[in-house]
C-alpha atoms as a PDB file:
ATOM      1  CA  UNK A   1     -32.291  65.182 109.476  1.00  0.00           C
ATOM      2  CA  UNK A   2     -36.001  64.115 108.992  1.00  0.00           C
ATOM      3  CA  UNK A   3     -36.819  66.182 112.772  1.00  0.00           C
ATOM      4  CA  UNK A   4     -35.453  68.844 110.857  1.00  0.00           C
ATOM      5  CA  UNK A   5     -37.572  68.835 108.150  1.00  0.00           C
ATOM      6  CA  UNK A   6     -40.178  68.241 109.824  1.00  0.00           C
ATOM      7  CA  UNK A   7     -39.433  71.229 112.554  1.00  0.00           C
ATOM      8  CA  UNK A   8     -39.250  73.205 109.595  1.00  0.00           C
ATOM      9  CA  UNK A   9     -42.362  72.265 107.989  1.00  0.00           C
ATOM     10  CA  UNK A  10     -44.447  72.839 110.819  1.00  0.00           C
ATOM     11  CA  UNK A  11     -43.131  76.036 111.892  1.00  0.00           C
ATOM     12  CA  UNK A  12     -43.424  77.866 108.446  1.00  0.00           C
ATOM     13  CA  UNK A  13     -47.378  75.932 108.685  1.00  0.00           C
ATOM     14  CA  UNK A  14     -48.058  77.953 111.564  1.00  0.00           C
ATOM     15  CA  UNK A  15     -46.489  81.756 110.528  1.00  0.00           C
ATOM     16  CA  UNK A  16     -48.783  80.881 107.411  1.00  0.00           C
ATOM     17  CA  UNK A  17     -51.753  80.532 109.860  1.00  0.00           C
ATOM     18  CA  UNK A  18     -50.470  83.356 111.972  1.00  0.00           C
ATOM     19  CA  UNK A  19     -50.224  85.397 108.919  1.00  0.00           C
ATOM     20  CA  UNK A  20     -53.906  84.689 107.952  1.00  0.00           C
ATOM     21  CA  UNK A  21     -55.154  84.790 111.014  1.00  0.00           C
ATOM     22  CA  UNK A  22     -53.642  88.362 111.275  1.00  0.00           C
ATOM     23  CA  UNK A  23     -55.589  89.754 108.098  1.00  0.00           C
ATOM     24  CA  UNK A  24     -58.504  91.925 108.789  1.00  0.00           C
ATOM     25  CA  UNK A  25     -61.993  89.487 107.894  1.00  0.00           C
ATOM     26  CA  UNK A  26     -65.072  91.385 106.344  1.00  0.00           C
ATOM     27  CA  UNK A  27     -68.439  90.377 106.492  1.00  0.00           C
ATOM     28  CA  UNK A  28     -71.866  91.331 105.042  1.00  0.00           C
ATOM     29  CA  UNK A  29     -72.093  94.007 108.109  1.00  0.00           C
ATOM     30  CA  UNK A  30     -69.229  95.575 107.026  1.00  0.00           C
ATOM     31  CA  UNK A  31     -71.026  97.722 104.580  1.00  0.00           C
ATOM     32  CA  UNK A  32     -68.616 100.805 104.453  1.00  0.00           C
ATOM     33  CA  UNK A  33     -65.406  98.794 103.854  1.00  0.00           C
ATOM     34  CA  UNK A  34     -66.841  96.717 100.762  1.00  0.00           C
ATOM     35  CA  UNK A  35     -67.685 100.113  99.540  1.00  0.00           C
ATOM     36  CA  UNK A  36     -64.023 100.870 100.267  1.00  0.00           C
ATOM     37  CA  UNK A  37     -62.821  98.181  98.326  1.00  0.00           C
ATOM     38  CA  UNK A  38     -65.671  99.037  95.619  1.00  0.00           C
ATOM     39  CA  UNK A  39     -63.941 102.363  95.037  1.00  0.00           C
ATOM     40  CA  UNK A  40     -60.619 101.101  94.254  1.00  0.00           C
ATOM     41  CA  UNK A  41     -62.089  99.569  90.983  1.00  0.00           C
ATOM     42  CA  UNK A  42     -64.190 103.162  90.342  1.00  0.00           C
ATOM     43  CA  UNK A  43     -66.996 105.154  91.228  1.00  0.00           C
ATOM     44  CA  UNK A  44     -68.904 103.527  93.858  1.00  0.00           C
ATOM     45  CA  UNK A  45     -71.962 105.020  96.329  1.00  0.00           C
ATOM     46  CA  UNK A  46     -74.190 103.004  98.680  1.00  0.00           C
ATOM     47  CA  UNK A  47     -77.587 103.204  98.081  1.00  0.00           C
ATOM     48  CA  UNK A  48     -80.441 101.379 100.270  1.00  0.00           C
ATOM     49  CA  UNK A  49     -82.662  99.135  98.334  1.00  0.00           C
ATOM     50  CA  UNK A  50     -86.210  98.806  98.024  1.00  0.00           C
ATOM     51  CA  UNK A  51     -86.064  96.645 101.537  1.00  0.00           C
ATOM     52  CA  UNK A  52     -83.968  98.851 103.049  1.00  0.00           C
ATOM     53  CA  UNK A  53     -80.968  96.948 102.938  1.00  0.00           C
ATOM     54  CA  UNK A  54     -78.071  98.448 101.337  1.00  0.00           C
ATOM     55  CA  UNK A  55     -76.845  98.430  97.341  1.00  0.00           C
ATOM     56  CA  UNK A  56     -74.022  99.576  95.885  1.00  0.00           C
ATOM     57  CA  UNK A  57     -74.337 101.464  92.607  1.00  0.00           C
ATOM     58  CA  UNK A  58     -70.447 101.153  90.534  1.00  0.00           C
ATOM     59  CA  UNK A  59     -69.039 102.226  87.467  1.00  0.00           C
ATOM     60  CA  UNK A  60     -65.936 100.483  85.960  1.00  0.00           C
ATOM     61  CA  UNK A  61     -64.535 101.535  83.343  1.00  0.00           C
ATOM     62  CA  UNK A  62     -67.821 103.208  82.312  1.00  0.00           C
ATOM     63  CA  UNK A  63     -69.550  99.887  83.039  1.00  0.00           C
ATOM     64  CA  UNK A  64     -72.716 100.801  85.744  1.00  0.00           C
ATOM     65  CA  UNK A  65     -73.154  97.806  87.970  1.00  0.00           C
ATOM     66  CA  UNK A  66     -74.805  96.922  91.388  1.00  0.00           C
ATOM     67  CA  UNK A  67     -73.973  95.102  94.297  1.00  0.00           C
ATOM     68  CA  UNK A  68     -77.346  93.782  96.123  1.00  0.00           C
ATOM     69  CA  UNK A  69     -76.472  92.482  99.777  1.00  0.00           C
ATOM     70  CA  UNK A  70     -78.389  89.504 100.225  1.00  0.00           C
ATOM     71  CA  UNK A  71     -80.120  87.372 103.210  1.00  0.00           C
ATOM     72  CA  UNK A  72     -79.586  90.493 105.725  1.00  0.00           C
ATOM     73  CA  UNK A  73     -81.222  90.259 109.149  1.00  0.00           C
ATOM     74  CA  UNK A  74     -82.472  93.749 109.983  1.00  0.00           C
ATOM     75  CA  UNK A  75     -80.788  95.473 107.148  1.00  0.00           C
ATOM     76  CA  UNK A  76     -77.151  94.695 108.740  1.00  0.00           C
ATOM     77  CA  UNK A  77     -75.153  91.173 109.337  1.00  0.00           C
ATOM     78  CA  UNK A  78     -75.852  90.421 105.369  1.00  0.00           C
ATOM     79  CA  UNK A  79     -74.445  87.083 104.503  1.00  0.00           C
ATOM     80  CA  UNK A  80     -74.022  87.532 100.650  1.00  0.00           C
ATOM     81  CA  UNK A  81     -73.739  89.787  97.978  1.00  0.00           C
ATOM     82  CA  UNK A  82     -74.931  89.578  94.422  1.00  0.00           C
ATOM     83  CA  UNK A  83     -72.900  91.894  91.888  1.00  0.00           C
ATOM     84  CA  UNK A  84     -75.312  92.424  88.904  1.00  0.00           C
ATOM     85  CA  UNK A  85     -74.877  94.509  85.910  1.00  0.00           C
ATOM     86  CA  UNK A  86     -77.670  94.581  82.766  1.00  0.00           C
ATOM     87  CA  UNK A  87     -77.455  95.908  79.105  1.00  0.00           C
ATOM     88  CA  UNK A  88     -81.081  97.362  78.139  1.00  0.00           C
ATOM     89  CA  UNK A  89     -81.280  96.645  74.144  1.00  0.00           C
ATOM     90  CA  UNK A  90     -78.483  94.303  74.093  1.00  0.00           C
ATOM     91  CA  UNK A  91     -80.528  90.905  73.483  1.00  0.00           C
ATOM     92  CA  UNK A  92     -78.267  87.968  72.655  1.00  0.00           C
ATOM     93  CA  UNK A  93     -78.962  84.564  71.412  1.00  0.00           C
ATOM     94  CA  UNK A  94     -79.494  82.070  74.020  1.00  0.00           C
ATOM     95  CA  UNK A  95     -76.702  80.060  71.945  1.00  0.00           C
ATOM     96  CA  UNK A  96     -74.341  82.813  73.015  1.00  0.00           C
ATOM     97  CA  UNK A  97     -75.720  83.062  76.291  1.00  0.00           C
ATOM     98  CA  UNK A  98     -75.091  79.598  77.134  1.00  0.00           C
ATOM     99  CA  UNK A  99     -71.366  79.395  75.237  1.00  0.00           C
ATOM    100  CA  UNK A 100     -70.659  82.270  77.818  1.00  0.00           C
ATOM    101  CA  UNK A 101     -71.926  79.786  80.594  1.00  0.00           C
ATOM    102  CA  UNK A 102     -70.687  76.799  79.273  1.00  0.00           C
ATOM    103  CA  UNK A 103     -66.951  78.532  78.710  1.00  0.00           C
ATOM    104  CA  UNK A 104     -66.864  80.941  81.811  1.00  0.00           C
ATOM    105  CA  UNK A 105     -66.201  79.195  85.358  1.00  0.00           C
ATOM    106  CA  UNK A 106     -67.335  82.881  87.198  1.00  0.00           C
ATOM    107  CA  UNK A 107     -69.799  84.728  86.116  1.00  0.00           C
ATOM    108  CA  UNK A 108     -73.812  84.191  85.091  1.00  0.00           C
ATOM    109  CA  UNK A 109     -74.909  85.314  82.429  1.00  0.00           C
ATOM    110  CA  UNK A 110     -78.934  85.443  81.501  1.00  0.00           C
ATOM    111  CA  UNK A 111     -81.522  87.595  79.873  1.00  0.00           C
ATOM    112  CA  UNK A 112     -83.777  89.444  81.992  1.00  0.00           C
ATOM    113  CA  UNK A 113     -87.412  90.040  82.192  1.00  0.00           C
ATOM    114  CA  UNK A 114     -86.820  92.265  78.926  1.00  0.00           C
ATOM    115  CA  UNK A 115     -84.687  90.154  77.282  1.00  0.00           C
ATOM    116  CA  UNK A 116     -81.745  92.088  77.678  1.00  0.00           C
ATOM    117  CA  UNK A 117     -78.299  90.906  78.584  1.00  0.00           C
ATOM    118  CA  UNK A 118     -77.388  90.607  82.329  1.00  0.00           C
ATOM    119  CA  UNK A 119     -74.780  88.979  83.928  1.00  0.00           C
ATOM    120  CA  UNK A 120     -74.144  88.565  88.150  1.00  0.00           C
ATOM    121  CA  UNK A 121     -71.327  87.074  90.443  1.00  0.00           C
ATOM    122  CA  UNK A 122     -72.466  86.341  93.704  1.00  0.00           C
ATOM    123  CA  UNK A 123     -69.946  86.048  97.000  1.00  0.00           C
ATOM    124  CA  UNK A 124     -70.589  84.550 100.215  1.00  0.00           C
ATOM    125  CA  UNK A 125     -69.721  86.394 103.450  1.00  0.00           C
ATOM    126  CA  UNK A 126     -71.566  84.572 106.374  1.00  0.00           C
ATOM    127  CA  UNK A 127     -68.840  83.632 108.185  1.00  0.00           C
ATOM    128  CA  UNK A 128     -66.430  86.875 106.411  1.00  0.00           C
ATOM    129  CA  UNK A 129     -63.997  86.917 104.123  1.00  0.00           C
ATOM    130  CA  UNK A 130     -59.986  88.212 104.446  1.00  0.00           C
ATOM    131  CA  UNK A 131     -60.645  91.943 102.907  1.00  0.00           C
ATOM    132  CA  UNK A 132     -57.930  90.745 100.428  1.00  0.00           C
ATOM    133  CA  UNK A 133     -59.916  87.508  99.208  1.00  0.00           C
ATOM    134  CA  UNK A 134     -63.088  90.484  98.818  1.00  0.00           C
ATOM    135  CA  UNK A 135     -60.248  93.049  96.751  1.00  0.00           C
ATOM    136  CA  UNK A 136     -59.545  89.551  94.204  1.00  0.00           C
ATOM    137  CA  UNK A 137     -63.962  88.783  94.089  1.00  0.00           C
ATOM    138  CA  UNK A 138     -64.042  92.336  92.717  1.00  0.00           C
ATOM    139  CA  UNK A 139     -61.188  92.305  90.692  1.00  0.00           C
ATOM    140  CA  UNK A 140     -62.468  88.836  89.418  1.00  0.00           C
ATOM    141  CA  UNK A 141     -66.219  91.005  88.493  1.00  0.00           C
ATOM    142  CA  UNK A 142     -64.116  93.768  86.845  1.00  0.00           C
ATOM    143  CA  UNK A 143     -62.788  91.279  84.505  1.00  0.00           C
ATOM    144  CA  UNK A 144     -65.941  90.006  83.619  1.00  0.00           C
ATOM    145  CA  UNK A 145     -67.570  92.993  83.390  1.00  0.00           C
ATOM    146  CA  UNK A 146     -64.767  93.690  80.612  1.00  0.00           C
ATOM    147  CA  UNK A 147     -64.871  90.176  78.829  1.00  0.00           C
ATOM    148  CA  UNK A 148     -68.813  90.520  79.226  1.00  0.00           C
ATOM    149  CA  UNK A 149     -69.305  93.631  77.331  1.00  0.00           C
ATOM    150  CA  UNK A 150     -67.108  92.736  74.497  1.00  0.00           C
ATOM    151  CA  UNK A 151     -68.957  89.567  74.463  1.00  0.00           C
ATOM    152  CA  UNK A 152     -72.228  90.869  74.221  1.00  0.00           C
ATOM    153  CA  UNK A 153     -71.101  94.034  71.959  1.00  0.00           C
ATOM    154  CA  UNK A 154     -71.678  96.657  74.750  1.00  0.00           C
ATOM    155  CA  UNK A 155     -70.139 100.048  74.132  1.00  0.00           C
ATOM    156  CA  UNK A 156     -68.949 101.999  77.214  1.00  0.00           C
ATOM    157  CA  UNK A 157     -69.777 105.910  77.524  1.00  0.00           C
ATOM    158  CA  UNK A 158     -66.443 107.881  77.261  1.00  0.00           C
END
């Protein structure tokens, strides 16, 4: 009875690891399937940033945010990305910014060289990411982007 058990154990461990294993992985070269994923939250177009690596620009919900790809060798093979979204004229306390931080596990919020409300997310993708794991980080950044500009008292365009 315990061999069976055991049998059992192992063999629905390895169709888990099969299963994962089987799942398409995306990394920070994979620039045209995070902007895939990007679209299935709302607008989304990639951009190239000041260093020529790329940026997406997003709307959610009527939300504009960016994702910066980070630590890219020669504009590809990226291994992180930053989502980022600010609020020009929106100028919390530092109380609330730091209740936000305090309360919030995801999700950083600051004020920027302006003193304006922004908030980022980052993700790591040096060594990829199932493209599922990627759908749930931006699902995870369109509920903050939500909770955020309640929080802060941000009023989406129609």
């Amino acid at each position: 009875m315990k061999l069976g058990r055991l049998l059992a154990t192992v063999t629905l461990g390895t169709l888990a690891a099969t299963s994962a294993l089987g799942q398409s992985v995306v990394d920070g070269s994979k620039v045209d399937e995070i902007v895939t994923i990007a679209r299935g939250y709302g607008a989304a177009t990639l951009e190239n940033q000041g260093d020529g690596n790329p940026r997406i620009a997003g709307n959610i919900k009527g939300v504009p945010y960016y994702v910066f790809f980070m630590n890219c060798t020669d504009q590809a093979a990226c291994e992180d990305i930053n989502f980022y979204a600010g609020f020009a004229n929106i100028k919390p306390t530092m109380d609330a910014l730091n209740a936000w931080n305090r309360d919030k596990r995801f999700g950083n919020a600051y004020l920027d060289a302006d003193l304006d409300a922004a908030i980022e997310y980052d993700v790591n993708l040096e060594y990829g990411v199932t493209r599922e794991n990627l759908d749930a980080a931006f699902g995870v950044w369109s509920v903050l982007l939500e909770q955020y500009t309640e929080y802060v008292g941000y009023k989406p365009a129609p």
